[in-house]
Every structure is written in C-alpha cells, then in structure tokens.
N, C-alpha and C. Protein backbone atom coordinates (compact mmCIF):
# COMPACT_ATOMS: atom_id res chain seq x y z
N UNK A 1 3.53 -15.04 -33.68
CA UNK A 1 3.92 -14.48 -32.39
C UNK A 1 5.44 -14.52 -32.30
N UNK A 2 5.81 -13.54 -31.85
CA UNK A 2 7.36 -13.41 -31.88
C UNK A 2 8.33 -14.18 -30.71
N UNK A 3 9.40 -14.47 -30.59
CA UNK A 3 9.98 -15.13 -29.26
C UNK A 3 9.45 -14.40 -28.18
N UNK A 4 9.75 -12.77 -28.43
CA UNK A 4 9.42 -12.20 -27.05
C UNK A 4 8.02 -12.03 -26.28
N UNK A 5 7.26 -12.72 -27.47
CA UNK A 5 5.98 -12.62 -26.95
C UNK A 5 5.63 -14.06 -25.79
N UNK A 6 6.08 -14.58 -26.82
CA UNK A 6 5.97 -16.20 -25.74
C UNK A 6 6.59 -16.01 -24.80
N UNK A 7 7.52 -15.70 -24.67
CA UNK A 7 8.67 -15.20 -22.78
C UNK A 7 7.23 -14.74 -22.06
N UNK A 8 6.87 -13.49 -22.70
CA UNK A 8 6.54 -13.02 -21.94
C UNK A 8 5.11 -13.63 -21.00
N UNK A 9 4.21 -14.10 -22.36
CA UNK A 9 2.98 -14.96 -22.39
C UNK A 9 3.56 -16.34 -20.54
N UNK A 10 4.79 -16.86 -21.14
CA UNK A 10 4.68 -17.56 -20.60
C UNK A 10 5.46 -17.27 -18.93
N UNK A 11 5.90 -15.96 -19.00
CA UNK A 11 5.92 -15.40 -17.64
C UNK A 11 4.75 -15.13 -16.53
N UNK A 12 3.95 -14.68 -17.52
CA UNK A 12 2.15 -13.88 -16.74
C UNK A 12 1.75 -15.71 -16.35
N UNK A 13 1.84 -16.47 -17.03
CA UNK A 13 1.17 -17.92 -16.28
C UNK A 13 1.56 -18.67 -14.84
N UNK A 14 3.08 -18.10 -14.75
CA UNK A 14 3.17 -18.53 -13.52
C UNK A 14 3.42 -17.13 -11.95
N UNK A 15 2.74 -15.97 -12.71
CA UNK A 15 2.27 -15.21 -11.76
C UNK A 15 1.15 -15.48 -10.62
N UNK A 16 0.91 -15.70 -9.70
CA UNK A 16 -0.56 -15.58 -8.60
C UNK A 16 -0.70 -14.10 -8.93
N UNK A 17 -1.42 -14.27 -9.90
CA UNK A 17 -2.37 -12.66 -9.91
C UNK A 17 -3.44 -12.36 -8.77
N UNK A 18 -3.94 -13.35 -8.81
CA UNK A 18 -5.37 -12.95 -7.84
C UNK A 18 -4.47 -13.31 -6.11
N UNK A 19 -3.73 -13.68 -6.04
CA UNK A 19 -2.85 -13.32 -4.71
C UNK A 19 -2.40 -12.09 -4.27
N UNK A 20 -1.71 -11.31 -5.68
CA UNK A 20 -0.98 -10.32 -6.00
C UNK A 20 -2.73 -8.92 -5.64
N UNK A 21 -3.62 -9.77 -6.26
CA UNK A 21 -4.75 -8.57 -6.18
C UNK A 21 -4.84 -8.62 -4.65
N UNK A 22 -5.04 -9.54 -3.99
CA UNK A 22 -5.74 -9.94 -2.24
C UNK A 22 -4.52 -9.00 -1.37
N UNK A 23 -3.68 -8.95 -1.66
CA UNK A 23 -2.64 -8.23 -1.52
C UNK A 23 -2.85 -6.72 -1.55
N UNK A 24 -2.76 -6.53 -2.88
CA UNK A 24 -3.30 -4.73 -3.30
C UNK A 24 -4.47 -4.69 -2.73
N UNK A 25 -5.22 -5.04 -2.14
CA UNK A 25 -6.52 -5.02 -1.46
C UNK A 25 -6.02 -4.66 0.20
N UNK A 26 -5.56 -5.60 0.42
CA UNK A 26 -5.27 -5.08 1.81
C UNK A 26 -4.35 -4.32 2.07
N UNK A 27 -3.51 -3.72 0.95
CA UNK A 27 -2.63 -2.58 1.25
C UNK A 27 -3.35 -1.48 1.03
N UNK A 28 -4.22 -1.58 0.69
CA UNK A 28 -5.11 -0.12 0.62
C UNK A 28 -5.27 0.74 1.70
N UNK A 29 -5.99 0.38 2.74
CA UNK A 29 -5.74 0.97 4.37
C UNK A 29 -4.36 1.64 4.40
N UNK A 30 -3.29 0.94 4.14
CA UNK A 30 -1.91 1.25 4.46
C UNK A 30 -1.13 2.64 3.32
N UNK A 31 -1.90 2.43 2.03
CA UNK A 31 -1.42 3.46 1.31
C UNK A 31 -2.35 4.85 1.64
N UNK A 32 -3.48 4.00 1.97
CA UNK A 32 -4.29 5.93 2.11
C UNK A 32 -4.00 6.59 3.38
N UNK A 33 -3.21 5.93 4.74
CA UNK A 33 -3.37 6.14 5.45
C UNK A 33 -1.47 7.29 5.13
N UNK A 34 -0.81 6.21 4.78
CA UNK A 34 0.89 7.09 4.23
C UNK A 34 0.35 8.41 3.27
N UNK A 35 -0.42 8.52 2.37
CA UNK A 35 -1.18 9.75 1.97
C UNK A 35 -1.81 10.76 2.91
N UNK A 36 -2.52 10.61 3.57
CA UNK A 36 -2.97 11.31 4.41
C UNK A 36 -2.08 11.81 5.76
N UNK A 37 -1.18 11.12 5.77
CA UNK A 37 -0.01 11.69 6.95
C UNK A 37 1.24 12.28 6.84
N UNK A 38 1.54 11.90 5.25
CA UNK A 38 2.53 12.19 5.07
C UNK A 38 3.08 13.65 4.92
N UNK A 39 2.56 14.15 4.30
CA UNK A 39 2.86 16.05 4.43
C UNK A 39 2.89 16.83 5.77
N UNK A 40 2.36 16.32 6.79
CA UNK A 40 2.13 17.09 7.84
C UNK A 40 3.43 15.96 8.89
N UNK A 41 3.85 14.84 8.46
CA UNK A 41 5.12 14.18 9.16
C UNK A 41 6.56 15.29 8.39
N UNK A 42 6.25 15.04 7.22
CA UNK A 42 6.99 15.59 6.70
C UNK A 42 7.33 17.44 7.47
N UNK A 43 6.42 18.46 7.56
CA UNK A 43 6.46 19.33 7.95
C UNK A 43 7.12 19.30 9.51
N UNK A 44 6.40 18.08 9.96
CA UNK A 44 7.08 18.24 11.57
C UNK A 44 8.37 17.64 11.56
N UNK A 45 9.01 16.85 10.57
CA UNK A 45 10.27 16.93 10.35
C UNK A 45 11.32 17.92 10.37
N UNK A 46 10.85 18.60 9.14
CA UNK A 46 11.63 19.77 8.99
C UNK A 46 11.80 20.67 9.65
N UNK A 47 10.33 20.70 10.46
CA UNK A 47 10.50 21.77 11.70
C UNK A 47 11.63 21.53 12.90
N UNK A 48 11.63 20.38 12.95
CA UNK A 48 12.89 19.88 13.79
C UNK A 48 14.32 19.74 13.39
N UNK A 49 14.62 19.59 12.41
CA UNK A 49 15.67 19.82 11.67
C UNK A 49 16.66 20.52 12.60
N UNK A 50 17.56 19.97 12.90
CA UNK A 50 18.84 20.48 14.04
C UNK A 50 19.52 21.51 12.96
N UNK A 51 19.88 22.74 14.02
CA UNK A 51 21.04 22.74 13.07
C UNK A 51 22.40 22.72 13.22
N UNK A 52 23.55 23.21 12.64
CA UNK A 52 25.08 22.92 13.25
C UNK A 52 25.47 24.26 14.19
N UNK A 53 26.04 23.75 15.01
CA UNK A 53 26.27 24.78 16.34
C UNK A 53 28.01 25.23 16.12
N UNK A 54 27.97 26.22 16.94
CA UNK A 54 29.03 27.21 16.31
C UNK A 54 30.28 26.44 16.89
N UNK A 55 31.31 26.03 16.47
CA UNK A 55 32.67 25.92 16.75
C UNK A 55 33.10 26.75 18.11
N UNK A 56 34.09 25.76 18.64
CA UNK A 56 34.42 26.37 19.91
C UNK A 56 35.45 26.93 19.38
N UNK A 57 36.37 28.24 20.55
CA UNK A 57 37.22 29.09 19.96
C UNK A 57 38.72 28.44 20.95
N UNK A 58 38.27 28.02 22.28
CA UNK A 58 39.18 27.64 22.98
C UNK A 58 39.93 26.60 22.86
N UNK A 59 39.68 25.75 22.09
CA UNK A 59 40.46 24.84 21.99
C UNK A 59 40.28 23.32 22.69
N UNK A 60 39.08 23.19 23.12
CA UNK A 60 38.47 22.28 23.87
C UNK A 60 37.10 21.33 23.06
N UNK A 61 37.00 20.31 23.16
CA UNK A 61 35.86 19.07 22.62
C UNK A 61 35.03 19.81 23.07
N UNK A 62 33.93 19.77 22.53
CA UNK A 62 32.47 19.66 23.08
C UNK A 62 32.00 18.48 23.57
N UNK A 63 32.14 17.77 22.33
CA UNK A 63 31.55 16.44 21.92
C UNK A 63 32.02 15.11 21.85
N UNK A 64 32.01 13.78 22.15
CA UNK A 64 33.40 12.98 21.74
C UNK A 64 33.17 12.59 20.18
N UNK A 65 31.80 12.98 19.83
CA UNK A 65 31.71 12.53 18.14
C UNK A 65 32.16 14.08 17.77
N UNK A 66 32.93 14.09 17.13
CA UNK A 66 32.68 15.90 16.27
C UNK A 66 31.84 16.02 15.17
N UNK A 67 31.55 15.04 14.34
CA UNK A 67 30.39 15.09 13.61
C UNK A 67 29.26 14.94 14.12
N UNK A 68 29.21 14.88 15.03
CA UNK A 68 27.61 14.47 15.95
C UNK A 68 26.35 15.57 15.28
N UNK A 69 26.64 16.63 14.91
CA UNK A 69 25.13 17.44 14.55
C UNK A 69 25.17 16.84 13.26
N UNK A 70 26.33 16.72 12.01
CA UNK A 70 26.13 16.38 10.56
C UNK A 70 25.24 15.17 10.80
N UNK A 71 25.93 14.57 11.49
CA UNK A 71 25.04 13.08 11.60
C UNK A 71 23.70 13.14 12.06
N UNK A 72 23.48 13.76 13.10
CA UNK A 72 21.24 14.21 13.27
C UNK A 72 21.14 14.53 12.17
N UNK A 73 21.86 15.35 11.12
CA UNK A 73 20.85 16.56 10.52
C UNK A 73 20.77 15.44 9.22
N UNK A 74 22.02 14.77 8.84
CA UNK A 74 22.07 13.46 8.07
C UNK A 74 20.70 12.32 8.52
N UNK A 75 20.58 11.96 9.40
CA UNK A 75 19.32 11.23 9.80
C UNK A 75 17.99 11.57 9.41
N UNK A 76 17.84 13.06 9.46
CA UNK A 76 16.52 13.90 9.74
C UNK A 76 16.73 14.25 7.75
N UNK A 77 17.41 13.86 7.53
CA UNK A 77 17.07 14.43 5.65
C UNK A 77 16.96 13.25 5.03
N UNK A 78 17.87 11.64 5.64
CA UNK A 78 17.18 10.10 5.55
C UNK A 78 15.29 10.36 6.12
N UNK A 79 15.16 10.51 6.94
CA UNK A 79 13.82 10.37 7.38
C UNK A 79 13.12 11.00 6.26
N UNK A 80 13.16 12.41 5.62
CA UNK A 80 12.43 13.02 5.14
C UNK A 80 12.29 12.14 3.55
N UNK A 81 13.51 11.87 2.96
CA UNK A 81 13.81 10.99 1.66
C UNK A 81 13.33 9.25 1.94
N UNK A 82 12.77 8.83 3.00
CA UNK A 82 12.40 7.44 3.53
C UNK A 82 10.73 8.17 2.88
N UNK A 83 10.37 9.00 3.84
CA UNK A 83 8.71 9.27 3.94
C UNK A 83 8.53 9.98 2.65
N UNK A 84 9.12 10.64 1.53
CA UNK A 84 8.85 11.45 0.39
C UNK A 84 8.69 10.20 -0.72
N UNK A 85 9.78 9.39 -0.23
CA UNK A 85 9.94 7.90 -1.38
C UNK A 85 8.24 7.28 -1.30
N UNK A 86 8.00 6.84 0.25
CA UNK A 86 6.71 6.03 0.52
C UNK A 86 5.76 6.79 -0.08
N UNK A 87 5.68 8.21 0.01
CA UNK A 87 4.57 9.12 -0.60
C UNK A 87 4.29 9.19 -1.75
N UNK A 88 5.24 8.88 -3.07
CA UNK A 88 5.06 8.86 -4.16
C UNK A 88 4.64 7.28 -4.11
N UNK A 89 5.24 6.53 -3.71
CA UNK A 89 5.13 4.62 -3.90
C UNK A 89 3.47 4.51 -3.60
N UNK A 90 3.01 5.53 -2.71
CA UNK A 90 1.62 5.02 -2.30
C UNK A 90 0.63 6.09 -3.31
N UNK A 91 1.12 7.26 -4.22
CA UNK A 91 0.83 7.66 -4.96
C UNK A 91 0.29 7.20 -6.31
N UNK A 92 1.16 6.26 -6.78
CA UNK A 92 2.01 5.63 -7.37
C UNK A 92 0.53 4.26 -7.76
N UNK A 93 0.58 3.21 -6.69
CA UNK A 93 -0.66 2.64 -6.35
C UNK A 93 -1.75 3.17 -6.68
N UNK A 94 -2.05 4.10 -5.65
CA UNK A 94 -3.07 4.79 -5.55
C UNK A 94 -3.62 5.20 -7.42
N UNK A 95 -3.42 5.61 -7.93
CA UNK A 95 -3.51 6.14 -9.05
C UNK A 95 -3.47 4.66 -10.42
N UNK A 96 -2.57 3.60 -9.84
CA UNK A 96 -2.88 2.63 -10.39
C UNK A 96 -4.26 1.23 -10.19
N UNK A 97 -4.46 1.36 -8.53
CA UNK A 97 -5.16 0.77 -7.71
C UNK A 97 -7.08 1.45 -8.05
N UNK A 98 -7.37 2.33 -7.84
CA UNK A 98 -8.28 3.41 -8.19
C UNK A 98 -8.94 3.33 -9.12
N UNK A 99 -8.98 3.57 -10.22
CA UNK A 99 -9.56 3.20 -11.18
C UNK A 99 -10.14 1.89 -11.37
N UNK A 100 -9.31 0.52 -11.23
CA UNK A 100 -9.79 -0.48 -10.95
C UNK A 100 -10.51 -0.64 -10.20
N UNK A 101 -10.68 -0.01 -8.75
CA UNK A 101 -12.01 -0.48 -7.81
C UNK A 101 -13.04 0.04 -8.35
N UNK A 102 -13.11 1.49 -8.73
CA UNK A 102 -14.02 2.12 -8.95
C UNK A 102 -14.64 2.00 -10.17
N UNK A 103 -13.92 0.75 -10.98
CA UNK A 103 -14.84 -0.04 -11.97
C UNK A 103 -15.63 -0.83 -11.54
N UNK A 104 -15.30 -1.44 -10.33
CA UNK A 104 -16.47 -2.67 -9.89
C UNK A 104 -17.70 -2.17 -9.60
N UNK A 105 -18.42 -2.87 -9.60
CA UNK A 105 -19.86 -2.66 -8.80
C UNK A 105 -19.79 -2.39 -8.10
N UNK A 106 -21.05 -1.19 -6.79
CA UNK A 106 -21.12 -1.63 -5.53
C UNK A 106 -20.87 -2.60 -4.78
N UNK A 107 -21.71 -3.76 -5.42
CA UNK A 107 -21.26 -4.98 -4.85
C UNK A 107 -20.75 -5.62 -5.01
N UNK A 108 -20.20 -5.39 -5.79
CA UNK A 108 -18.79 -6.25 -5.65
C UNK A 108 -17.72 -5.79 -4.70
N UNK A 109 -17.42 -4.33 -4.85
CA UNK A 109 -16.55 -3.82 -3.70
C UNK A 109 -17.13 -3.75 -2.39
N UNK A 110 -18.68 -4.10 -2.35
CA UNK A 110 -19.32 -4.67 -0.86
C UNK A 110 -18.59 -5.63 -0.31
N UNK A 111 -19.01 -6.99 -1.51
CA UNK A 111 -18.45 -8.40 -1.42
C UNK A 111 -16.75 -8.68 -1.02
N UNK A 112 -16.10 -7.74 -1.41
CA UNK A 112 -14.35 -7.60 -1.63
C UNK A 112 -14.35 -7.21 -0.16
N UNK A 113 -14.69 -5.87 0.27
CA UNK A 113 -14.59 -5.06 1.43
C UNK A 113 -14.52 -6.59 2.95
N UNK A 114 -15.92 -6.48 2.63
CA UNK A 114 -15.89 -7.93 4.03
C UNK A 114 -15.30 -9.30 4.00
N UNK A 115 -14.89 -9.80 2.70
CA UNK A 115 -13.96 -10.69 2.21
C UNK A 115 -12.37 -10.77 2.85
N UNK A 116 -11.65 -9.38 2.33
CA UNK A 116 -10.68 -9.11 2.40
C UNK A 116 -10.39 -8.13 3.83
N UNK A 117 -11.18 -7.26 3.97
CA UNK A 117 -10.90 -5.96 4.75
C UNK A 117 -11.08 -5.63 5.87
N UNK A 118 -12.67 -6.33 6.21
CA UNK A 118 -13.11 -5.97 7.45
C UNK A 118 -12.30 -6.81 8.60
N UNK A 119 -11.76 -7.38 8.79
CA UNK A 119 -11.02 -7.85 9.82
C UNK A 119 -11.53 -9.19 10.35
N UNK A 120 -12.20 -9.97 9.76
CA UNK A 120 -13.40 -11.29 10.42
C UNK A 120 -12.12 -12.44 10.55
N UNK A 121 -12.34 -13.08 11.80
CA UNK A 121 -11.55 -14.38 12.02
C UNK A 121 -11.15 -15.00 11.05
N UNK A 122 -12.19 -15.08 10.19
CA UNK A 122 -11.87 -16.59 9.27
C UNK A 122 -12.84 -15.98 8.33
N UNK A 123 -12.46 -17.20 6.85
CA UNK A 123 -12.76 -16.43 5.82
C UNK A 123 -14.61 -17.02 6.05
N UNK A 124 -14.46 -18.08 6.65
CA UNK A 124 -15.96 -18.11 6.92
C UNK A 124 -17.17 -17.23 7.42
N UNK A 125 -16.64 -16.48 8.53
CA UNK A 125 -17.32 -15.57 9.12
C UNK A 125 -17.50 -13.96 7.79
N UNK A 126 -16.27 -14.26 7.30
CA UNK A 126 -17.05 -13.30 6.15
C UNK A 126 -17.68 -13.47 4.92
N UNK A 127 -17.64 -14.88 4.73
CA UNK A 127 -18.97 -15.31 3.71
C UNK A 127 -19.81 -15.42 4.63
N UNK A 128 -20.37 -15.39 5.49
CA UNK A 128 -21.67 -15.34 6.48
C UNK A 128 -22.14 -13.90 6.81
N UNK A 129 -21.55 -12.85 6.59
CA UNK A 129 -21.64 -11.77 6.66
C UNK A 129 -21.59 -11.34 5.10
N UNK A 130 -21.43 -11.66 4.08
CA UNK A 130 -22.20 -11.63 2.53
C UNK A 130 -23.46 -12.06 2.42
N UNK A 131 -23.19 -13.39 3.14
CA UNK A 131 -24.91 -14.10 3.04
C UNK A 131 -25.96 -13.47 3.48
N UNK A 132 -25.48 -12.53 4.73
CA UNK A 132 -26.75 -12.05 5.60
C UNK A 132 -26.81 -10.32 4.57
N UNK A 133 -25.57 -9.67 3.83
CA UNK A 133 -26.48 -8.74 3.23
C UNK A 133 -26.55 -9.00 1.66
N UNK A 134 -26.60 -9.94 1.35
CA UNK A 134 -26.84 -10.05 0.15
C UNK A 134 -27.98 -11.03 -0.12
N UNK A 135 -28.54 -11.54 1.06
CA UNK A 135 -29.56 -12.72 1.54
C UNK A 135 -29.48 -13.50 0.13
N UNK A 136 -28.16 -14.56 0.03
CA UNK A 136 -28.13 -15.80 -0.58
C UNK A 136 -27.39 -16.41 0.41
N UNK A 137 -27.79 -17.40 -0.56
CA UNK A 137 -27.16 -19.18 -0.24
C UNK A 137 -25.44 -18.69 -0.02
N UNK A 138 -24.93 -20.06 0.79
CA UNK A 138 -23.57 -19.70 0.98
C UNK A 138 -22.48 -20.23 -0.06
N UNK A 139 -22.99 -20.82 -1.09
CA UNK A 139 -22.17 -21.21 -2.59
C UNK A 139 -22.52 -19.73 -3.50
N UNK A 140 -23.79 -19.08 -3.19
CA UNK A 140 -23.85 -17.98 -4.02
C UNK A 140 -22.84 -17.09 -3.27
N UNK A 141 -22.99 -16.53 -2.09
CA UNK A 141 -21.62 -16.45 -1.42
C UNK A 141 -20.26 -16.18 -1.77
N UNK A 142 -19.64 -17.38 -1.78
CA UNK A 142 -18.43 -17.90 -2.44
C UNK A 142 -18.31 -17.09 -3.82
N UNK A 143 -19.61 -17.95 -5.12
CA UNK A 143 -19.69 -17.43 -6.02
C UNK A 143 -19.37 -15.68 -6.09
N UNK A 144 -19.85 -14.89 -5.28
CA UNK A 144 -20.18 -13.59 -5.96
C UNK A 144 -18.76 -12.96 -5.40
N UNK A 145 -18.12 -13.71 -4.41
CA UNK A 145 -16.37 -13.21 -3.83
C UNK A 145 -15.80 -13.76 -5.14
N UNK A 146 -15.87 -14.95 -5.30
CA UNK A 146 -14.92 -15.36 -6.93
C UNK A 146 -15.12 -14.31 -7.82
N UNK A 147 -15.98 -14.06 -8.18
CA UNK A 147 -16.45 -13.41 -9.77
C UNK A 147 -15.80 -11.86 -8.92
N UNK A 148 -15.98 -11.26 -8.33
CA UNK A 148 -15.36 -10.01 -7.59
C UNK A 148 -14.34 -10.05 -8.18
N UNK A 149 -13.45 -10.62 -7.14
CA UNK A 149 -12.07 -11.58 -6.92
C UNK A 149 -11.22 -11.27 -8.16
N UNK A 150 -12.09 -12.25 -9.16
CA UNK A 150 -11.77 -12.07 -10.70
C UNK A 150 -11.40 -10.91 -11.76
N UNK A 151 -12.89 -10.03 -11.34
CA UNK A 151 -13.11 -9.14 -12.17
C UNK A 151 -12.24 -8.16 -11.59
N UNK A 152 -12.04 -7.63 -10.38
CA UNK A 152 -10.55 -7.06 -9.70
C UNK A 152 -9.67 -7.13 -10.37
N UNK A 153 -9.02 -8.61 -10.71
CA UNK A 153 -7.69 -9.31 -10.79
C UNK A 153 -7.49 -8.61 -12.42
N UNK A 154 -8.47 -9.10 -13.09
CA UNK A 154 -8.81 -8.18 -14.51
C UNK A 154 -8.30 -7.04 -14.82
N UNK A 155 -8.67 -6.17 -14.25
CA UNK A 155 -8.98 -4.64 -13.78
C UNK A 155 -7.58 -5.03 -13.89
N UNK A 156 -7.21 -5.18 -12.84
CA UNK A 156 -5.55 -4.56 -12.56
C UNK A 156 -4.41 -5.22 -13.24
N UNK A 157 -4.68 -6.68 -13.79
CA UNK A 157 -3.81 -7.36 -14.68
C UNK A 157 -3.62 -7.31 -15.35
N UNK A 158 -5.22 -7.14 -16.08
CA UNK A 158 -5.55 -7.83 -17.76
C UNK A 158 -5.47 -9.15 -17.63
N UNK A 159 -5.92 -9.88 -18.65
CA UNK A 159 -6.24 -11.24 -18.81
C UNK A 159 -4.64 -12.08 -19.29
C-alpha cells in the first residue's frame, strides 16, 4: 500500500459517515423541493429584472445614489446566480443521493422514511411506529433502522 493510500485510509476513519448519511437524508425534502421551484423563481426573476432609465437632459439628480438602477439590476443577476448555483448543488445530490435510495429495499426506505423524515418527537415514537408496521419486537426495531442506516451509509460511502 502506498503512503497515499494510508492518508487516505486513515482519513475515511475519522469521518461520521452514517451522520453525514442522517444528514443527506434529511436534506432530501430540501433538495427536491429547490428542484421543483427553481425554474419558475428563476423566470419570475427575470421577468422583473429592472431596467436602466434614461438620463436626465437638464442637468438635475434624480436620485441621491446615481447608480441606484446598476445596483437593483446587480442584485436581481446575484439572485438569479445564488438560485442557478443551488439548482445545480441540489442536482448535483440528487443524481448522487438517488441511486443509493433506490437500491434499498422497500423497507428499508419504509424503516429510514419514519426514522429520519416523518417528523416524530423523539426517536422513540418512531421506532414505535416501525414496530406497529412491521409488527416486531422493539430491538427488531432498532435492528432493522441499523442495518438500513448501514446499508444507506454503504451505498453512498463505500466501506
């Protein structure tokens, strides 16, 4: 094994992968939702898009900023390059994220979904809500969120 392999070997050990997954799990909501809005924010952007107004001839201020329109129209092309950046970043995910779920089982992305997603007080109330549709014990429970959990972390890590 070469030096750079051990760096690296011994970088991935002090990663929280399966933190890093619980994470990409609950950003999911948040990236499909920047996908689904983003083209039509984007459009009502542009539709608004100021533009620069004609110079006075008399010799008089309009404005006390004189750059005042560069600066909207400067804002409104930040806004558009803020939301085009997030659109690819959640693209980006998406396309990396994806494949990995849609390796798991049903149930496992059952088990993940009410674990992580559904919104329950405490992590208890959503192993009690595994138990009741998966009708086991509440260590099988636990068990079948770990092995999920895992096989996720897999998916998207590697070992």
């Amino acid at each position: 094994m070469s030096v750079t392999n051990q760096t690296t070997d011994i970088t991935w050990r002090y990663i929280d992968r399966q933190g890093a997954t619980i994470k990409a799990l609950r950003d999911y909501a948040t990236m499909e939702t920047i996908i689904d809005n983003t083209p039509d924010d984007l459009k009502a952007i542009e539709a608004d898009l100021p533009g620069l107004s004609s110079p006075v001839m008399d010799g008089s201020r309009r404005a006390f900023n004189p750059t005042a329109a560069e600066d909207k129209i400067l804002g409104h092309l930040e806004r558009i390059d803020n939301r085009t950046r997030k659109y690819l970043q959640a693209k980006d995910y998406m396309a990396w994220f994806n494949p990995a779920w849609q390796a798991l089982t049903d149930e496992e992305r059952d088990v993940l979904e009410v674990c992580f997603l559904s919104g329950y007080e405490s992590a208890t109330d959503a192993i009690c809500e595994v138990q009741d549709r998966l009708h086991v014990e509440r260590s099988t429970a636990y068990n079948r969120r770990k092995t999920a959990l895992d096989h996720l972390t897999s998916l998207l890590y590697g070992r």
